[in-house]
Structure formats: C-alpha cells, structure tokens
N, C-alpha and C. Protein backbone atom coordinates (compact mmCIF):
# COMPACT_ATOMS: atom_id res chain seq x y z
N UNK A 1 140.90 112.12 84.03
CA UNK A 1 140.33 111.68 85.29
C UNK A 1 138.86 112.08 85.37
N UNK A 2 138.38 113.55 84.50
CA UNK A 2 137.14 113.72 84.76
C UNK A 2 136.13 112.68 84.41
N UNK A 3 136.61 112.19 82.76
CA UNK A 3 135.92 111.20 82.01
C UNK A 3 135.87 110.20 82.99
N UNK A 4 136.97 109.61 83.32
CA UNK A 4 136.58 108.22 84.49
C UNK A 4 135.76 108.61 85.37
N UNK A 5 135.39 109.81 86.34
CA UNK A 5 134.52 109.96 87.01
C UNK A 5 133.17 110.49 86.59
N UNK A 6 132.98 110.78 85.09
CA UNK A 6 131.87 110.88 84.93
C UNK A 6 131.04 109.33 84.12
N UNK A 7 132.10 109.02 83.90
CA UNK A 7 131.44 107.42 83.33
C UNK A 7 130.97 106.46 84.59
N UNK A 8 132.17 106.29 85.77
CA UNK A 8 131.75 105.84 86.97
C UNK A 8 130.59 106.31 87.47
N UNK A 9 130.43 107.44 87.26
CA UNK A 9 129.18 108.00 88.46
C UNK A 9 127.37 107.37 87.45
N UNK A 10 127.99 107.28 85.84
CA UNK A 10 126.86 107.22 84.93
C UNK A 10 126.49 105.22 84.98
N UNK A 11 127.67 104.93 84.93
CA UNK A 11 127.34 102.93 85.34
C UNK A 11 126.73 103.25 87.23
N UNK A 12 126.86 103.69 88.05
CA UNK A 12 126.46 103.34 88.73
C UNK A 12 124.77 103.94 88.87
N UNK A 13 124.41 105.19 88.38
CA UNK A 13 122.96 105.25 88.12
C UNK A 13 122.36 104.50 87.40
N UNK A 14 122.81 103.71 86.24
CA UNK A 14 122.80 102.73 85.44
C UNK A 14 122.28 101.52 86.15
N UNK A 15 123.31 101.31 86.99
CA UNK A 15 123.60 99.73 87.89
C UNK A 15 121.72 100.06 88.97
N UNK A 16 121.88 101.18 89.35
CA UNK A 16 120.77 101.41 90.26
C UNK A 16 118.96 101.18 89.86
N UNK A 17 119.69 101.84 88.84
CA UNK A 17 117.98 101.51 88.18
C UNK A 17 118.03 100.57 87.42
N UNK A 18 118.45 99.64 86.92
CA UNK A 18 118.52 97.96 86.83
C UNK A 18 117.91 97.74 87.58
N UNK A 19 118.98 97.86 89.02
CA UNK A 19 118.38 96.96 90.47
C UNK A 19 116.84 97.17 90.85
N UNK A 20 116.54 98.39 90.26
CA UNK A 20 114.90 99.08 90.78
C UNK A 20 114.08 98.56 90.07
N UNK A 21 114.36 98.02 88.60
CA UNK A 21 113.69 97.54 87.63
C UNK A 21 113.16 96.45 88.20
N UNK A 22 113.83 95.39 88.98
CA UNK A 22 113.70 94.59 89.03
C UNK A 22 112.76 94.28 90.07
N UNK A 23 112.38 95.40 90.50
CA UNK A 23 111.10 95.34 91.85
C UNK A 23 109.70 95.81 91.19
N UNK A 24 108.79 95.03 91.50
CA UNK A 24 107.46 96.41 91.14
C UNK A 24 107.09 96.77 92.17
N UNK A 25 106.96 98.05 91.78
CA UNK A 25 106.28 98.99 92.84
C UNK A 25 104.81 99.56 92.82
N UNK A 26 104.25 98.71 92.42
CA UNK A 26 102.96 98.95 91.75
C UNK A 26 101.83 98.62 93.19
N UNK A 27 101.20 99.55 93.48
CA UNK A 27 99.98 99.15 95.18
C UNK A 27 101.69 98.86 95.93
N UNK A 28 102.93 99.47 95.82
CA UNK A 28 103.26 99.60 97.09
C UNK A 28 103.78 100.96 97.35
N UNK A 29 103.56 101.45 99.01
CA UNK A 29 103.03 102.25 99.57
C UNK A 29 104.82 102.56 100.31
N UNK A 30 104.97 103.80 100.51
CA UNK A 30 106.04 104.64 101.03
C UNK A 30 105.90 104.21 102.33
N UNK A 31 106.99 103.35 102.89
CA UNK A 31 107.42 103.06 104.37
C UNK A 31 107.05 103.75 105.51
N UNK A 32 106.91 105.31 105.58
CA UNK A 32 106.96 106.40 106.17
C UNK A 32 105.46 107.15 105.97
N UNK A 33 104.99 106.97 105.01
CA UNK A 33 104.17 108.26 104.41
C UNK A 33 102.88 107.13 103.51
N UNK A 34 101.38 107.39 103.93
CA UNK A 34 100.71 106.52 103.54
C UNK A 34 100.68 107.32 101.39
N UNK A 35 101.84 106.70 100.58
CA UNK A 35 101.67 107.48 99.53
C UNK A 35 102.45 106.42 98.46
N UNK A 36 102.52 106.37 97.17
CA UNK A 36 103.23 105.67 96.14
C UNK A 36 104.40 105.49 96.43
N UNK A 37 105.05 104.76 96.33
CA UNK A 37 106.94 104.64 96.66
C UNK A 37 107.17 104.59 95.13
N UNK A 38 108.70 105.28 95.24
CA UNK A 38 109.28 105.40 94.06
C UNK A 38 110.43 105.14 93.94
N UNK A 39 110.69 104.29 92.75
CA UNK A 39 112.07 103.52 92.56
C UNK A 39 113.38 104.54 92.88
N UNK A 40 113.36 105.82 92.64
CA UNK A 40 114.64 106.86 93.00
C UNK A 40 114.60 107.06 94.40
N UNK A 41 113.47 106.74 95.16
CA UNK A 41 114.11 107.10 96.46
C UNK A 41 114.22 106.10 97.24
N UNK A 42 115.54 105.16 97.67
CA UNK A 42 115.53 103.99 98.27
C UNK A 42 116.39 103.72 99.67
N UNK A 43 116.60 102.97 100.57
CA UNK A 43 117.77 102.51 101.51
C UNK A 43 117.61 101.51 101.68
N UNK A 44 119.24 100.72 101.63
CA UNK A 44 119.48 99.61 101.87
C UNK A 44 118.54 99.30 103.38
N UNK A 45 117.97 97.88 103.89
CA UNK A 45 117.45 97.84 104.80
C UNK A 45 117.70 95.46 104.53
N UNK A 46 118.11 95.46 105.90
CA UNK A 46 118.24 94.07 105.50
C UNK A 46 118.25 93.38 104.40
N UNK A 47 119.45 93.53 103.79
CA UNK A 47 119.90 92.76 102.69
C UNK A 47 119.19 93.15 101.61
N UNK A 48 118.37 94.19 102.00
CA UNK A 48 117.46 94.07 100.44
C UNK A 48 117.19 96.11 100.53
N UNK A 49 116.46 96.53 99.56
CA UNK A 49 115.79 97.57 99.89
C UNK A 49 114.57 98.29 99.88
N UNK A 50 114.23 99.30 100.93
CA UNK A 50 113.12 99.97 100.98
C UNK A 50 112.68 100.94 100.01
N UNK A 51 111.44 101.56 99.70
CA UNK A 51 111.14 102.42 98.91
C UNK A 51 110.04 103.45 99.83
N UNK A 52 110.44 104.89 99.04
CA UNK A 52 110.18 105.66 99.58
C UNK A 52 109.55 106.94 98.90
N UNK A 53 108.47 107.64 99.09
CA UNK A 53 107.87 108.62 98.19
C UNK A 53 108.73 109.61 97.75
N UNK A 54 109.31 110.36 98.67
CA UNK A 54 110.32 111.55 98.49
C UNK A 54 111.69 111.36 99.50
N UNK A 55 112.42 112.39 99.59
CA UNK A 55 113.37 111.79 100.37
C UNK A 55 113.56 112.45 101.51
N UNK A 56 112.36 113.40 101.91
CA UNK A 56 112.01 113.78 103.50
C UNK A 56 111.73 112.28 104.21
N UNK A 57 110.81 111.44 103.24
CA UNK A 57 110.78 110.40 104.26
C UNK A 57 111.85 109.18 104.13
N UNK A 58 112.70 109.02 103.36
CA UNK A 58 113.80 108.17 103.30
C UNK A 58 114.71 108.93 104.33
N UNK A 59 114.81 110.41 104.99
CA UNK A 59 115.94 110.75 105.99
C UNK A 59 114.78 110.67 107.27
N UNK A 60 113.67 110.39 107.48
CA UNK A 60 113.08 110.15 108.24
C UNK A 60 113.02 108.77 108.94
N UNK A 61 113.15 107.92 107.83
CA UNK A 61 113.69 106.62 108.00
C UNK A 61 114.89 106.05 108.75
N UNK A 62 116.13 106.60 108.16
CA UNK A 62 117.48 106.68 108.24
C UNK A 62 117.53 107.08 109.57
N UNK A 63 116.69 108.11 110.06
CA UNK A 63 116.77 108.40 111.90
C UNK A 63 116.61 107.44 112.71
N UNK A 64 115.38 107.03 111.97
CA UNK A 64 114.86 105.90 113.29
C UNK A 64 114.07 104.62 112.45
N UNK A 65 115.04 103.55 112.27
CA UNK A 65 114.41 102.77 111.83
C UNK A 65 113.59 101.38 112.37
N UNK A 66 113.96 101.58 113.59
CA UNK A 66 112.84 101.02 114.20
C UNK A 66 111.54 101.31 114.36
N UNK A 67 111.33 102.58 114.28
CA UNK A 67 109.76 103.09 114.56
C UNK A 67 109.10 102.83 112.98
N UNK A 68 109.72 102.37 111.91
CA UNK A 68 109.44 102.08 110.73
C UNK A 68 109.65 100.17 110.46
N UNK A 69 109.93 99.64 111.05
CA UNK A 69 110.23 98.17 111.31
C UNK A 69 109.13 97.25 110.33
N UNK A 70 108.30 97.39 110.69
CA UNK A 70 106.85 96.82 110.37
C UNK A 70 106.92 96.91 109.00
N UNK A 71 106.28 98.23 108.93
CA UNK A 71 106.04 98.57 107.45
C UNK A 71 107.49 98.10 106.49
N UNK A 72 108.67 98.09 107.20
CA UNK A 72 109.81 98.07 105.95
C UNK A 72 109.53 96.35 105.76
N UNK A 73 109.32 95.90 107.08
CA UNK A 73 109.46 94.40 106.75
C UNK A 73 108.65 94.02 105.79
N UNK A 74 107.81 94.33 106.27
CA UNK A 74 106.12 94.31 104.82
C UNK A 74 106.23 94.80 103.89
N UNK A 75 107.16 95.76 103.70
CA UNK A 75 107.42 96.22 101.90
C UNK A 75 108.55 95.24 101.84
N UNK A 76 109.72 94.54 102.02
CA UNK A 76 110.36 93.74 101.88
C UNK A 76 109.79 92.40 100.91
N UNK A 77 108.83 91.87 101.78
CA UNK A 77 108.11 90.96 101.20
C UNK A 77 107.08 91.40 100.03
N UNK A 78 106.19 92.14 100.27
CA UNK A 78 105.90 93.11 98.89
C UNK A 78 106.13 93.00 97.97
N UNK A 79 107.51 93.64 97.64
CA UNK A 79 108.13 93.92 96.58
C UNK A 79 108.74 92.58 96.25
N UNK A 80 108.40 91.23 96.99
CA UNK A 80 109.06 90.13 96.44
C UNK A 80 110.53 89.74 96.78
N UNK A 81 111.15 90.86 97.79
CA UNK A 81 112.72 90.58 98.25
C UNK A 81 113.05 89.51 99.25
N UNK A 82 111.82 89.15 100.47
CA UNK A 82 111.89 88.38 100.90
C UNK A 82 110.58 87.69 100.45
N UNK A 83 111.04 86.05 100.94
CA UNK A 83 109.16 84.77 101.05
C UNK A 83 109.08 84.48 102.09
N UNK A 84 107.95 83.65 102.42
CA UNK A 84 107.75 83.32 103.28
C UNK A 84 107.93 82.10 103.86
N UNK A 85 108.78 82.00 104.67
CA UNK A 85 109.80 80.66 105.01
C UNK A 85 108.71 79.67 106.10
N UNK A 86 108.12 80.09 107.03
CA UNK A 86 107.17 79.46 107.88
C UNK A 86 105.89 80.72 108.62
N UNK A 87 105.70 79.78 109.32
CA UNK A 87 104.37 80.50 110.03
C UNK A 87 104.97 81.96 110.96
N UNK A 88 104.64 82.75 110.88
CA UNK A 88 105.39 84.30 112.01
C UNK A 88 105.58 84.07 113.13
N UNK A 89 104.48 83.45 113.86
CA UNK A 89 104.39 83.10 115.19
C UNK A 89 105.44 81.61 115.49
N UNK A 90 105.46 80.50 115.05
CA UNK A 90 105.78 79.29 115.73
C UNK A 90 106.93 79.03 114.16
N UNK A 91 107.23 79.54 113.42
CA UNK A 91 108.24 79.41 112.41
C UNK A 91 107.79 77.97 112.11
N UNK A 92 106.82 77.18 112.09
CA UNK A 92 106.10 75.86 111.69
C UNK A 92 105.86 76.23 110.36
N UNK A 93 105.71 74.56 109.84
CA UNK A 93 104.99 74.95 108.15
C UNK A 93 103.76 75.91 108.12
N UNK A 94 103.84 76.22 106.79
CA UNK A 94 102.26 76.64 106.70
C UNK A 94 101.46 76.19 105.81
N UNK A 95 100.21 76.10 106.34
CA UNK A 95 99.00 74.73 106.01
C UNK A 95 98.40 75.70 105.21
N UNK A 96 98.03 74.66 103.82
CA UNK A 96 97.18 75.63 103.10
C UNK A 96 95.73 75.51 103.75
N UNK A 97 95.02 76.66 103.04
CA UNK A 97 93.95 77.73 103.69
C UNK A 97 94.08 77.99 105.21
N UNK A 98 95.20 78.41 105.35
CA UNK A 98 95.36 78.98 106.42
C UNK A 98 96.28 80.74 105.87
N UNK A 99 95.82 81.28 105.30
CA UNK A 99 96.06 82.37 104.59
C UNK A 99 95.14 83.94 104.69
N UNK A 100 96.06 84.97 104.98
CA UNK A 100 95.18 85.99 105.08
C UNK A 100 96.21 87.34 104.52
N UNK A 101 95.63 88.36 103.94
CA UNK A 101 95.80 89.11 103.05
C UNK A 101 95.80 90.47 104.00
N UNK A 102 97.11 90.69 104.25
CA UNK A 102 97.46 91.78 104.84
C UNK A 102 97.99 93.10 104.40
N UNK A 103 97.48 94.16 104.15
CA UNK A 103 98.18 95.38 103.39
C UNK A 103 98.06 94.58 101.75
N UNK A 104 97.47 93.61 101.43
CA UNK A 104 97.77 93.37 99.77
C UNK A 104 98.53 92.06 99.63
N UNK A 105 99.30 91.80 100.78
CA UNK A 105 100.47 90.66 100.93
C UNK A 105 99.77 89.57 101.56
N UNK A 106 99.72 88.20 100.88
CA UNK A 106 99.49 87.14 101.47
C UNK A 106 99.90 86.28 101.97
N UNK A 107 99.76 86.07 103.65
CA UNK A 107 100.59 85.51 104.53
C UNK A 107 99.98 84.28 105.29
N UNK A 108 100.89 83.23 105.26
CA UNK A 108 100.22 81.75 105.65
C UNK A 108 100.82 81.63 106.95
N UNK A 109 99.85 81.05 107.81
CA UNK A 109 100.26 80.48 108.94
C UNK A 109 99.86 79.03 109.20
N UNK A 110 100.23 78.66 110.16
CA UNK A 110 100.75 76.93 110.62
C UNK A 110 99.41 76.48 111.31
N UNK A 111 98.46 77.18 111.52
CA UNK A 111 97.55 76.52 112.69
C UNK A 111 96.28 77.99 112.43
N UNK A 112 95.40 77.58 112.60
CA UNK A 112 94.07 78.18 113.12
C UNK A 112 94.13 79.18 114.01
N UNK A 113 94.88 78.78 115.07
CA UNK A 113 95.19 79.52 115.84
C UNK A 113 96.27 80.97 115.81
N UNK A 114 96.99 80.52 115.24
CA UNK A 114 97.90 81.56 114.97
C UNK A 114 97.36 82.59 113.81
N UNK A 115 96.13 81.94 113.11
CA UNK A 115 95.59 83.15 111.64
C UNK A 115 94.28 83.43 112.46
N UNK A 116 93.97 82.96 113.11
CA UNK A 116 92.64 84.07 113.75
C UNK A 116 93.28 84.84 114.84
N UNK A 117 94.73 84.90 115.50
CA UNK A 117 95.06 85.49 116.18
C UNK A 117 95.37 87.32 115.26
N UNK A 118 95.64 86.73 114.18
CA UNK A 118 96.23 88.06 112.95
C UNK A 118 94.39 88.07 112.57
N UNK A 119 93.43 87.72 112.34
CA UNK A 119 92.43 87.75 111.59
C UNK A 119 91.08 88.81 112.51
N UNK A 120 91.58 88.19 114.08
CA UNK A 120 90.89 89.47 114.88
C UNK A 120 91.37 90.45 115.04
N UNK A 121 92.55 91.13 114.55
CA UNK A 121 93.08 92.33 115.22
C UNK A 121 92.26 93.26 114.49
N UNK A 122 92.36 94.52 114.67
CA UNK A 122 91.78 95.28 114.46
C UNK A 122 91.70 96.12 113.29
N UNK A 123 92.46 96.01 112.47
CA UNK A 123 92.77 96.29 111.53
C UNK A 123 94.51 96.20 110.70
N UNK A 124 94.54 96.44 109.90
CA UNK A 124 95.53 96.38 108.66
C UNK A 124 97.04 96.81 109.82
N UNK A 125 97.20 97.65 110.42
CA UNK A 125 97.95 98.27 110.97
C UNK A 125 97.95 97.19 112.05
N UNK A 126 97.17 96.83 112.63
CA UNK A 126 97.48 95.85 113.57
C UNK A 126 97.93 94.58 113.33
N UNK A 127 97.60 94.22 112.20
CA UNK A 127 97.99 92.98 111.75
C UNK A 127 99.65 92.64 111.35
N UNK A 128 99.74 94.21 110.40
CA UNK A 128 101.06 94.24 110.49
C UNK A 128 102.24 94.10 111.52
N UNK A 129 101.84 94.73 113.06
CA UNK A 129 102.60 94.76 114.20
C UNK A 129 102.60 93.24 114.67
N UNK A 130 101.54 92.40 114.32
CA UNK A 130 101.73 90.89 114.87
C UNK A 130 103.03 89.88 114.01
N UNK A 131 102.48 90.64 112.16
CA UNK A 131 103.20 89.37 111.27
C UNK A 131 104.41 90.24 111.08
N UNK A 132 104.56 91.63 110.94
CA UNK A 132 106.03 91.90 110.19
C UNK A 132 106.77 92.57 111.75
N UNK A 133 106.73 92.39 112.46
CA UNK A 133 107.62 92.89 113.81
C UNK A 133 108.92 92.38 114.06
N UNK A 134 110.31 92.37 113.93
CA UNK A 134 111.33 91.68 113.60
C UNK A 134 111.67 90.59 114.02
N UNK A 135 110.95 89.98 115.44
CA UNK A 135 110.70 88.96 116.01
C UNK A 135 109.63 87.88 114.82
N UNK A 136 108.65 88.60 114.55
CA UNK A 136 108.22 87.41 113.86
C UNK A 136 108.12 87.55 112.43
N UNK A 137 109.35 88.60 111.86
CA UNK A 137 109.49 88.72 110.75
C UNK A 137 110.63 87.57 109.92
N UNK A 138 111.67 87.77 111.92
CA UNK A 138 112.74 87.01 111.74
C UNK A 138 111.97 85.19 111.51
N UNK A 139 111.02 84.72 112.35
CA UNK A 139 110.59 83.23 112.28
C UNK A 139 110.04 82.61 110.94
N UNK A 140 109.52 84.20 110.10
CA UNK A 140 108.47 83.48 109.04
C UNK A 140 109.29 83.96 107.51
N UNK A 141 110.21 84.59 107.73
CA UNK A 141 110.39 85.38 106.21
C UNK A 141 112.10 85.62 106.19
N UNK A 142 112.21 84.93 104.67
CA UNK A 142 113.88 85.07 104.64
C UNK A 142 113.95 85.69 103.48
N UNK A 143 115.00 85.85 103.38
CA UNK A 143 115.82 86.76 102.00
C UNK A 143 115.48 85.93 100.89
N UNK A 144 115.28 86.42 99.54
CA UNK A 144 115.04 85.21 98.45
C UNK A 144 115.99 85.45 97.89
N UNK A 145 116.03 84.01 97.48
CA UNK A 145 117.45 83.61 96.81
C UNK A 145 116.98 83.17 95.60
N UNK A 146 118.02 82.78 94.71
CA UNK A 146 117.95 82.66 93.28
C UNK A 146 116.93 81.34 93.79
N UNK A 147 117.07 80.07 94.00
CA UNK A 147 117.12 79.04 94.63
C UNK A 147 115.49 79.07 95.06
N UNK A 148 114.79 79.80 95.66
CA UNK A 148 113.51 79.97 96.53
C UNK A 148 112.54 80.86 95.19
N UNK A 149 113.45 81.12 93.74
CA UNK A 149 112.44 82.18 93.11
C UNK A 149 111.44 81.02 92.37
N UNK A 150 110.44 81.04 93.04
CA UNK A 150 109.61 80.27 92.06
C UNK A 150 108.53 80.85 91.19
C-alpha cells in the first residue's frame, strides 16, 4: 500500500508540473505581491489557475479573493488561459486599432470610446479595475478552449 501511495503522490507532482509547463510565466507578476510568480505556487481560480511568488501570498489569496479579482483576472489572460471574446465594456466586437497594452496584456475594444475610457485612467492599476473587474471580465474574456487556440 505504501508503494501505491508513493507512486500516486509522485504522478500527481508529475501531472502538476506538466500542467505548469504549459503556462509561461515569464513578465508575469504574483497576484498578491508586486514580484515573479512561480509555477509551484498556484490556486485553482475560474477554471483555470493563478500564480503566486511564495505561499504567504497564495493563503492570502485563498482569504479573500475578491480583493485580488483584477489582478487574477489579468494573470488569467496573461498566462494565455483565457482570450479575448469581445470588447469589456459593451461585450461588442473588437475593431482593429482599437488596442491598448495593459500590465503587458493587449486588450481590444469595440469603439473609441470605450479605449480612451481605459486610455485616460490613470495608470496601469486603474486600467486594470475598468478591463479585468468580473463584470467586465465576465463580457470580454472566456476560457480558451482547444477550439479558440490560435
């Protein structure tokens, strides 16, 4: 029985860092903590997962993950787990050069209006609270599927 539980416990660290492989984490930034994220410290977070520097801030997370919303949504897309399905604001197509580069991530919107609304805020942090907020994370950005990997 030990052998079965030490082989089980060794496929599933196995199985884990596969799954991590398959993200880069390269310019992306710990959810919690302005610092490198690292493939060993992770949580499931809408269908997909977050990354995290150490794991003071992955149980920091786990408390309150709303006060982390933003940033997880924006490492979501980041790391390539979700695309971008329509505009944040009006879930409309999005028109090319209507594009702006948020935290590193480039995000299209539907109208003029809706990218100088993200283009005046005040900075990086603000921009984020307009495009990745779960309201308009939910209008513009879905899970990628085999199907959407282009």
């Amino acid at each position: 029985m030990k052998t079965f539980t030490t082989f089980l416990a060794i496929c599933i660290v196995a199985g884990a860092t596969v799954v991590a492989g398959d993200v880069d984490l390269k310019n992306v930034q710990c959810v919690v903590a302005n610092k490198a994220a690292s493939a060993g410290k992770t949580a499931d977070y809408k269908d997909g997962k977050v990354y995290f520097c150490c794991g003071g801030c992955a149980g920091k997370f786990a408390s309150n993950t709303k006060k982390f919303a933003e940033r997880a949504n924006h490492q979501l897309v980041a790391t390539k787990q979700y695309t971008q399905k329509g505009c944040p604001f009006s879930g409309g197509a999005v028109k090319a050069g209507k594009m702006i580069n948020i935290a590193g991530t480039e995000v299209g919107f539907c109208c003029d209006g809706c990218k100088n609304k993200v283009a005046s805020a005040k900075d990086d942090a603000a921009r984020m609270k307009l495009v990745f907020s779960d309201k308009a994370f939910g209008k513009g950005f879905e899970k990628k599927t085999k199907k959407s990997s282009k």
